[in-house]
PDB file of N, CA and C in Angstrom:
ATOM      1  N   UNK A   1      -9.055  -5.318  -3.419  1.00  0.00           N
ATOM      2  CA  UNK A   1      -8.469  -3.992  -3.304  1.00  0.00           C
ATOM      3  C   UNK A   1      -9.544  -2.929  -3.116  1.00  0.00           C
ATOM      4  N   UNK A   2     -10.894  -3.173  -3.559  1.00  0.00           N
ATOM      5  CA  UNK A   2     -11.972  -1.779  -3.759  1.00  0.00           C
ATOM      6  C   UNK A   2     -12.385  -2.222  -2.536  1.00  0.00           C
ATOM      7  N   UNK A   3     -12.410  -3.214  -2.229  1.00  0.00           N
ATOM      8  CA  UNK A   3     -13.300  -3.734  -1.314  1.00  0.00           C
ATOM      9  C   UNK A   3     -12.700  -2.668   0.484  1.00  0.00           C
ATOM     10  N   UNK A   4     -11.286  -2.957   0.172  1.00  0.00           N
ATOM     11  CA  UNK A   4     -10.587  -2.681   0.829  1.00  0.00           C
ATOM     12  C   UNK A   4     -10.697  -0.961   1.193  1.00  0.00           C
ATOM     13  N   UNK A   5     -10.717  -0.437   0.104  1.00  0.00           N
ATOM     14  CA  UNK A   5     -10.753   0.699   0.102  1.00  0.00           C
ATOM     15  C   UNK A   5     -12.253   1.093   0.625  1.00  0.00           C
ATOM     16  N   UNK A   6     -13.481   0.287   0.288  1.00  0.00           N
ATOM     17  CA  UNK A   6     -14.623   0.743   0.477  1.00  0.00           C
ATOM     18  C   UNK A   6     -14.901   0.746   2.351  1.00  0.00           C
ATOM     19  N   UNK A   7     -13.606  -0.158   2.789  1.00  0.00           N
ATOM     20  CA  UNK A   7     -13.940  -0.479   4.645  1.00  0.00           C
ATOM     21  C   UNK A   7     -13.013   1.166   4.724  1.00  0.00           C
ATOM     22  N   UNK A   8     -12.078   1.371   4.020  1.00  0.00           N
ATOM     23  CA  UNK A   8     -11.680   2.515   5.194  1.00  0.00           C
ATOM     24  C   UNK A   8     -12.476   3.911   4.505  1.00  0.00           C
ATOM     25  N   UNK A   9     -13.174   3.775   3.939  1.00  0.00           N
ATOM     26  CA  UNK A   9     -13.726   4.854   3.278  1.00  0.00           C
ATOM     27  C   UNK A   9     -14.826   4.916   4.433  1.00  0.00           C
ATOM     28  N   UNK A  10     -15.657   3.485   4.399  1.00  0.00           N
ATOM     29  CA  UNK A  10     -16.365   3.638   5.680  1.00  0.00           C
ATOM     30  C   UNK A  10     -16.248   3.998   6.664  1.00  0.00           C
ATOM     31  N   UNK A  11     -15.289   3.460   7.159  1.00  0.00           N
ATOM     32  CA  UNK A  11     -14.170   4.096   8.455  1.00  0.00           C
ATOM     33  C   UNK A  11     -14.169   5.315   8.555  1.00  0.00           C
ATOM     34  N   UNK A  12     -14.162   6.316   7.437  1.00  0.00           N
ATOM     35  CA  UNK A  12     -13.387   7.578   7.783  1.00  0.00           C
ATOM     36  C   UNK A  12     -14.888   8.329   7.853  1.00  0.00           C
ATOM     37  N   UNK A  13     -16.096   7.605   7.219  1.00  0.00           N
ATOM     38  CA  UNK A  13     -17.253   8.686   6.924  1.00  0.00           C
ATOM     39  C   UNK A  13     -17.558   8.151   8.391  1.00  0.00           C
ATOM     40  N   UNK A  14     -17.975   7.418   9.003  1.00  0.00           N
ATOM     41  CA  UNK A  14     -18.262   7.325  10.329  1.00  0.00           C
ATOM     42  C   UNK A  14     -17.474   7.652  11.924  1.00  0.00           C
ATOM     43  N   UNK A  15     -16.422   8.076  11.406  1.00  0.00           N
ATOM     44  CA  UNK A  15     -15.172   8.973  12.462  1.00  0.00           C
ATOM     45  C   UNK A  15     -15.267  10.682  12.133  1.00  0.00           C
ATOM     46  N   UNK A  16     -16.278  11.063  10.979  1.00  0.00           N
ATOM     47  CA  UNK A  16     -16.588  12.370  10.682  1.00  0.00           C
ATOM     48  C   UNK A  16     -17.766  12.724  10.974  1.00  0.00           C
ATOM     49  N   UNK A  17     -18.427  13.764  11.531  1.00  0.00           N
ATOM     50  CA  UNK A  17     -19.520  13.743  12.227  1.00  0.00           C
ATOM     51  C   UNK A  17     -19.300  15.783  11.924  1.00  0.00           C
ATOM     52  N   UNK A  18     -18.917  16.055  10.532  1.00  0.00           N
ATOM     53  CA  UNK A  18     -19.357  17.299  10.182  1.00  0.00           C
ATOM     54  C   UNK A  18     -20.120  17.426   9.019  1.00  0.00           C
ATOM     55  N   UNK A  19     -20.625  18.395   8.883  1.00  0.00           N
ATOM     56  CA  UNK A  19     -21.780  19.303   7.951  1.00  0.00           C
ATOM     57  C   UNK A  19     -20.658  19.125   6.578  1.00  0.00           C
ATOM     58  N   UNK A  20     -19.931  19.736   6.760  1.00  0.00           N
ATOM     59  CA  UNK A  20     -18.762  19.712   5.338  1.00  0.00           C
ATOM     60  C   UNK A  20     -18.421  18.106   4.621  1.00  0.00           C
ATOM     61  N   UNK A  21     -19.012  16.764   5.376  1.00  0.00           N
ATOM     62  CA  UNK A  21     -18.827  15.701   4.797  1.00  0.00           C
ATOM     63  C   UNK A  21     -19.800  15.528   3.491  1.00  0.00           C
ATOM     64  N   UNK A  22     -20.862  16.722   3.637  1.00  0.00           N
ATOM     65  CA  UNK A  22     -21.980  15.971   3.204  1.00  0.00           C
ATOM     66  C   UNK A  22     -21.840  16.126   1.383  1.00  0.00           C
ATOM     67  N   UNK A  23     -20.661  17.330   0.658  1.00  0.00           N
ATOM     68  CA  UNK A  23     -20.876  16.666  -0.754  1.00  0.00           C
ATOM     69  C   UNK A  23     -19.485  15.323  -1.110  1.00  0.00           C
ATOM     70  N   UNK A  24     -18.503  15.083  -0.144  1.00  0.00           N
ATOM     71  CA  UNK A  24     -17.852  13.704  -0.264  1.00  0.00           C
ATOM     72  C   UNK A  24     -18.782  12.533  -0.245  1.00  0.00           C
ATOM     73  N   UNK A  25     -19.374  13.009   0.883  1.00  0.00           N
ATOM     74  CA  UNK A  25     -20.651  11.755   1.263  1.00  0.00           C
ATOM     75  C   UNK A  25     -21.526  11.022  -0.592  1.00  0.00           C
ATOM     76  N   UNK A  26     -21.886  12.346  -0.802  1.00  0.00           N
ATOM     77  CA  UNK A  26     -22.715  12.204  -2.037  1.00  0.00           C
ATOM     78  C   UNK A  26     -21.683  11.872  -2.976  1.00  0.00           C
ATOM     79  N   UNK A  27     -20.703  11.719  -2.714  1.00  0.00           N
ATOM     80  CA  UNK A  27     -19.990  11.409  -4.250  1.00  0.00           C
ATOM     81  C   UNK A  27     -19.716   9.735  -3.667  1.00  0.00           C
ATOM     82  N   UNK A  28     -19.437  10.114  -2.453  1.00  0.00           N
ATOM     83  CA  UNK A  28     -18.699   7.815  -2.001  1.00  0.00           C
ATOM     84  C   UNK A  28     -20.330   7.424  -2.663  1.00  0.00           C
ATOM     85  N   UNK A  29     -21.480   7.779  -1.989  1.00  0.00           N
ATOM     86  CA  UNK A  29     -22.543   7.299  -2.573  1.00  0.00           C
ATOM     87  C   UNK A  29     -22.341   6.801  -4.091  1.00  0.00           C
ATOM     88  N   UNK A  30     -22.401   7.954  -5.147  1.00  0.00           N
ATOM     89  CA  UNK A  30     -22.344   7.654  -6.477  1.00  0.00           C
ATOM     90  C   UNK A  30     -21.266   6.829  -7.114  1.00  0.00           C
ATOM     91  N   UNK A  31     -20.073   6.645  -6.170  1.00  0.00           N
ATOM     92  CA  UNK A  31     -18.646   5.620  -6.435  1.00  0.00           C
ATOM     93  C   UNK A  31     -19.275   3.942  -5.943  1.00  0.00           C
ATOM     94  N   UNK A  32     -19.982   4.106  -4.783  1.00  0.00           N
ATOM     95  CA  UNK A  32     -20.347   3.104  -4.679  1.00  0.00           C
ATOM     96  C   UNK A  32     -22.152   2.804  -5.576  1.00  0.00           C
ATOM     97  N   UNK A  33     -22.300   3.315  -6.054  1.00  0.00           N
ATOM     98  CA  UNK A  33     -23.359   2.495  -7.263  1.00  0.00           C
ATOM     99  C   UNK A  33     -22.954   2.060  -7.944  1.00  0.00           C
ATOM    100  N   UNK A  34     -21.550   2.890  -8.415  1.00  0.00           N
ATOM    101  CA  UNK A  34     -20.781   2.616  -9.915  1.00  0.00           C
ATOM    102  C   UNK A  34     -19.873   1.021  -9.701  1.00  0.00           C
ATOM    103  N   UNK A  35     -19.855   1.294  -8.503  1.00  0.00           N
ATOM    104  CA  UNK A  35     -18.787  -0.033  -7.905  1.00  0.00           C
ATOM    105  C   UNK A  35     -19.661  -1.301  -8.207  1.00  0.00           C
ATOM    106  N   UNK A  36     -20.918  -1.299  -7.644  1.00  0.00           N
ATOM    107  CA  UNK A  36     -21.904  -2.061  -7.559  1.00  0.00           C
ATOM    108  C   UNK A  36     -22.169  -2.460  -9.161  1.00  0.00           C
ATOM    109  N   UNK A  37     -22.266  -1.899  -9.334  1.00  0.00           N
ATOM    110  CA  UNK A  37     -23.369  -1.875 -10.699  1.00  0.00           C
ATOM    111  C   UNK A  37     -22.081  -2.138 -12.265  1.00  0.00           C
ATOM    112  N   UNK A  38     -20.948  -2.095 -12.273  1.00  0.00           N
ATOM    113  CA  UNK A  38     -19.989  -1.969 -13.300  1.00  0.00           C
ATOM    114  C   UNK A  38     -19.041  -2.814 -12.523  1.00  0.00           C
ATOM    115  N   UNK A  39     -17.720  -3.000 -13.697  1.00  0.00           N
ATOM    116  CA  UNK A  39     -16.433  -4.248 -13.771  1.00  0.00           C
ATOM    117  C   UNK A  39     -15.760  -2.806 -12.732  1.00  0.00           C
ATOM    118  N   UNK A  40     -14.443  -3.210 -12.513  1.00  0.00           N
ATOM    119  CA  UNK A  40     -13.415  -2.241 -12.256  1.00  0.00           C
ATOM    120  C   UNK A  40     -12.662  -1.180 -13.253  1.00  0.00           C
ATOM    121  N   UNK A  41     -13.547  -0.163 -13.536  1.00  0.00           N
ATOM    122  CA  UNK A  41     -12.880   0.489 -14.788  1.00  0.00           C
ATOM    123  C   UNK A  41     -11.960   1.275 -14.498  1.00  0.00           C
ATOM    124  N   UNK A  42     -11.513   2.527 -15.028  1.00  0.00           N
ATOM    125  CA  UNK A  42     -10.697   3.511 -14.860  1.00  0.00           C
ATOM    126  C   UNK A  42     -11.138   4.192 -13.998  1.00  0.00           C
ATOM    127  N   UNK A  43     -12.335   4.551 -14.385  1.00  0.00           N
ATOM    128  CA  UNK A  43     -13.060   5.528 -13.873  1.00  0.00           C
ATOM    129  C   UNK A  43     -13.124   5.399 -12.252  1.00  0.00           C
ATOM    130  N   UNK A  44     -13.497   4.100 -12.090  1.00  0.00           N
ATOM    131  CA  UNK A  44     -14.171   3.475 -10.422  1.00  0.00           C
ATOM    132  C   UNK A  44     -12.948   3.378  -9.411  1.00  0.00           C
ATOM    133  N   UNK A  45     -12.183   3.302 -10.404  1.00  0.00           N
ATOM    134  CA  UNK A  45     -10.507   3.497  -9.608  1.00  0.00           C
ATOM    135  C   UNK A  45     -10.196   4.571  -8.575  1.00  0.00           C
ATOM    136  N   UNK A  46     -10.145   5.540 -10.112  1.00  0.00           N
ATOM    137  CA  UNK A  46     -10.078   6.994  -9.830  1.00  0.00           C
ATOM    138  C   UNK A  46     -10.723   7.710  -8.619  1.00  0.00           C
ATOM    139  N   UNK A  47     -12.151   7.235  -8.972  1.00  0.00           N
ATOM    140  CA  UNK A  47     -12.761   7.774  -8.081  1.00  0.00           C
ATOM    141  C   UNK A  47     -12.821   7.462  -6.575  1.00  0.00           C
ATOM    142  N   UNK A  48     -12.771   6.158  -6.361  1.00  0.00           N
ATOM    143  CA  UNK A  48     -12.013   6.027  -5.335  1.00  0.00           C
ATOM    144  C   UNK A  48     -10.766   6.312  -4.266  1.00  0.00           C
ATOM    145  N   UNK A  49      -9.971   6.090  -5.522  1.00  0.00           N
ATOM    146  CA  UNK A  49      -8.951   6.659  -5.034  1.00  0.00           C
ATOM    147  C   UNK A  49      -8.675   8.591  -4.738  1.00  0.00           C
ATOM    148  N   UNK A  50      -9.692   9.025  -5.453  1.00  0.00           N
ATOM    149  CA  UNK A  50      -9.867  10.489  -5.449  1.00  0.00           C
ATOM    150  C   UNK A  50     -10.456  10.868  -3.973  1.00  0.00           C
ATOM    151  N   UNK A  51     -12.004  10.210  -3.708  1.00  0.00           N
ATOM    152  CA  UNK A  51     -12.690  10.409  -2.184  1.00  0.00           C
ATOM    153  C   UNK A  51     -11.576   9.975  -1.059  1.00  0.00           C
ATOM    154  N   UNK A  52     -10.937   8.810  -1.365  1.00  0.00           N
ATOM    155  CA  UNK A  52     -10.300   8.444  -0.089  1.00  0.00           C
ATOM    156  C   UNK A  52      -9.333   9.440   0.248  1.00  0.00           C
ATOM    157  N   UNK A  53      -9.263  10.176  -0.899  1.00  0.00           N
ATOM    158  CA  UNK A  53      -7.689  11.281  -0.672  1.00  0.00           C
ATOM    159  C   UNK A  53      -8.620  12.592  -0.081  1.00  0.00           C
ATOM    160  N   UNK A  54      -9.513  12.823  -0.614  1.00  0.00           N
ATOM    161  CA  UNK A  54     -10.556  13.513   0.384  1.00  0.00           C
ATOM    162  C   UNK A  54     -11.159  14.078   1.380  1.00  0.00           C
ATOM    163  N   UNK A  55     -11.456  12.691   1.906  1.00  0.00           N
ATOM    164  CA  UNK A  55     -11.918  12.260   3.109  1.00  0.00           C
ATOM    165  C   UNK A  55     -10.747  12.079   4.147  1.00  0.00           C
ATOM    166  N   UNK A  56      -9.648  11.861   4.015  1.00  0.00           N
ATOM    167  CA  UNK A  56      -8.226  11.724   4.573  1.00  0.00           C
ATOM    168  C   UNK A  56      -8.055  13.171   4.882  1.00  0.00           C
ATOM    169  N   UNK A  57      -8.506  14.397   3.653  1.00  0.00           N
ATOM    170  CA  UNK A  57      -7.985  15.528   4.406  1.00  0.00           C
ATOM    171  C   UNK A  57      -9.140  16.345   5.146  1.00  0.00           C
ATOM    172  N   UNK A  58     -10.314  15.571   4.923  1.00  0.00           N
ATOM    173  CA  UNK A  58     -11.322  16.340   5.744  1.00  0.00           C
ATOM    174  C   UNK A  58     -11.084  15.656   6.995  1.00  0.00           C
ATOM    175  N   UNK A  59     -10.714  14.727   7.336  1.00  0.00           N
ATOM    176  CA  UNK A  59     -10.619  13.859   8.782  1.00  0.00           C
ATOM    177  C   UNK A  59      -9.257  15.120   9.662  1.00  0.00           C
ATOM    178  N   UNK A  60      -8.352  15.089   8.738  1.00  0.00           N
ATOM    179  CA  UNK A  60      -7.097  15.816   8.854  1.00  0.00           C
ATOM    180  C   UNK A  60      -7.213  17.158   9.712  1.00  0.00           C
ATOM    181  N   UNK A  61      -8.287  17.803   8.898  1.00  0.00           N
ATOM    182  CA  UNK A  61      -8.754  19.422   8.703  1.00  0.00           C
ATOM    183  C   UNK A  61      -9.393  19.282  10.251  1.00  0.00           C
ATOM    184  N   UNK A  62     -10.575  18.433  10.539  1.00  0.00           N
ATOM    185  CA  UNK A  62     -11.749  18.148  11.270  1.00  0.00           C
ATOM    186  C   UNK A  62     -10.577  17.917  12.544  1.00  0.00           C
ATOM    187  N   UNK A  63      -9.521  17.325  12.510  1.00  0.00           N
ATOM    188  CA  UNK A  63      -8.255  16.560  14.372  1.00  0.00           C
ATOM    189  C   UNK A  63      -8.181  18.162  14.461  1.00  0.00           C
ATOM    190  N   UNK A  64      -7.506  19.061  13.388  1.00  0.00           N
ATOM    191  CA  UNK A  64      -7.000  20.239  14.082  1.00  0.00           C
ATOM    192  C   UNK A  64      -7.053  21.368  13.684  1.00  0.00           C
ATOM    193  N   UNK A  65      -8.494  20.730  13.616  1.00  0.00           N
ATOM    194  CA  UNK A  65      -9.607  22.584  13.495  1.00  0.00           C
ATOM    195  C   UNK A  65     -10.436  22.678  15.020  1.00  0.00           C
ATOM    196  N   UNK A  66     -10.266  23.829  15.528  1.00  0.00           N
ATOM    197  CA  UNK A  66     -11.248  24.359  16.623  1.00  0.00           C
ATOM    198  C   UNK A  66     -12.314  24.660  15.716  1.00  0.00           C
ATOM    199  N   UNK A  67     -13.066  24.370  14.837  1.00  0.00           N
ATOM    200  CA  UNK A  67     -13.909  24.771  14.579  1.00  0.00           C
ATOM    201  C   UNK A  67     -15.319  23.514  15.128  1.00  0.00           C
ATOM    202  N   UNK A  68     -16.139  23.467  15.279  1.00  0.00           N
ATOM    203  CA  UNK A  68     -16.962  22.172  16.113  1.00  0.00           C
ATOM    204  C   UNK A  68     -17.636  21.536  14.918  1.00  0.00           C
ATOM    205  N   UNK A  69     -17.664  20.433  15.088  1.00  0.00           N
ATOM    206  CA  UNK A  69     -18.254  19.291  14.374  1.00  0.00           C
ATOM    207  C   UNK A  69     -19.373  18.709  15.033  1.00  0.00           C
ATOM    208  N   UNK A  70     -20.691  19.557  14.715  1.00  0.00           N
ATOM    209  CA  UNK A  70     -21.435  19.003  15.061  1.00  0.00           C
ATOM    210  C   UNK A  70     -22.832  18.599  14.213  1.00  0.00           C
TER     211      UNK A  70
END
């Protein structure tokens, strides 16, 4: 299931190509040490499940914003 979550998390940071990814970025980073490094707690859940909800609306924001992503 994390595993799962960790491919579309990937997915979504490499289909984003803005400046505004970069404190999600730093947090998937710190979800994935915790992932690495610890069992499946509450916490690693959460947090997962928190970035992916995230990153879903920065992808969202990024289709239908004129603003440029570069």
């Amino acid at each position: 299931m994390y595993v799962t979550y960790l491919a579309q998390v990937s997915n979504l940071l490499q289909s984003i190509n803005c400046e505004k990814i970069k404190i999600p970025y730093d947090f998937y980073t710190h979800c994935s040490h915790l992932f690495a490094s610890a069992s499946a707690t509450l916490f690693t859940r959460f947090c997962f499940l928190f970035l992916y909800g995230t990153l879903q609306v920065y992808y969202l924001h990024s289709l239908g914003s004129s603003i440029p992503c570069s």
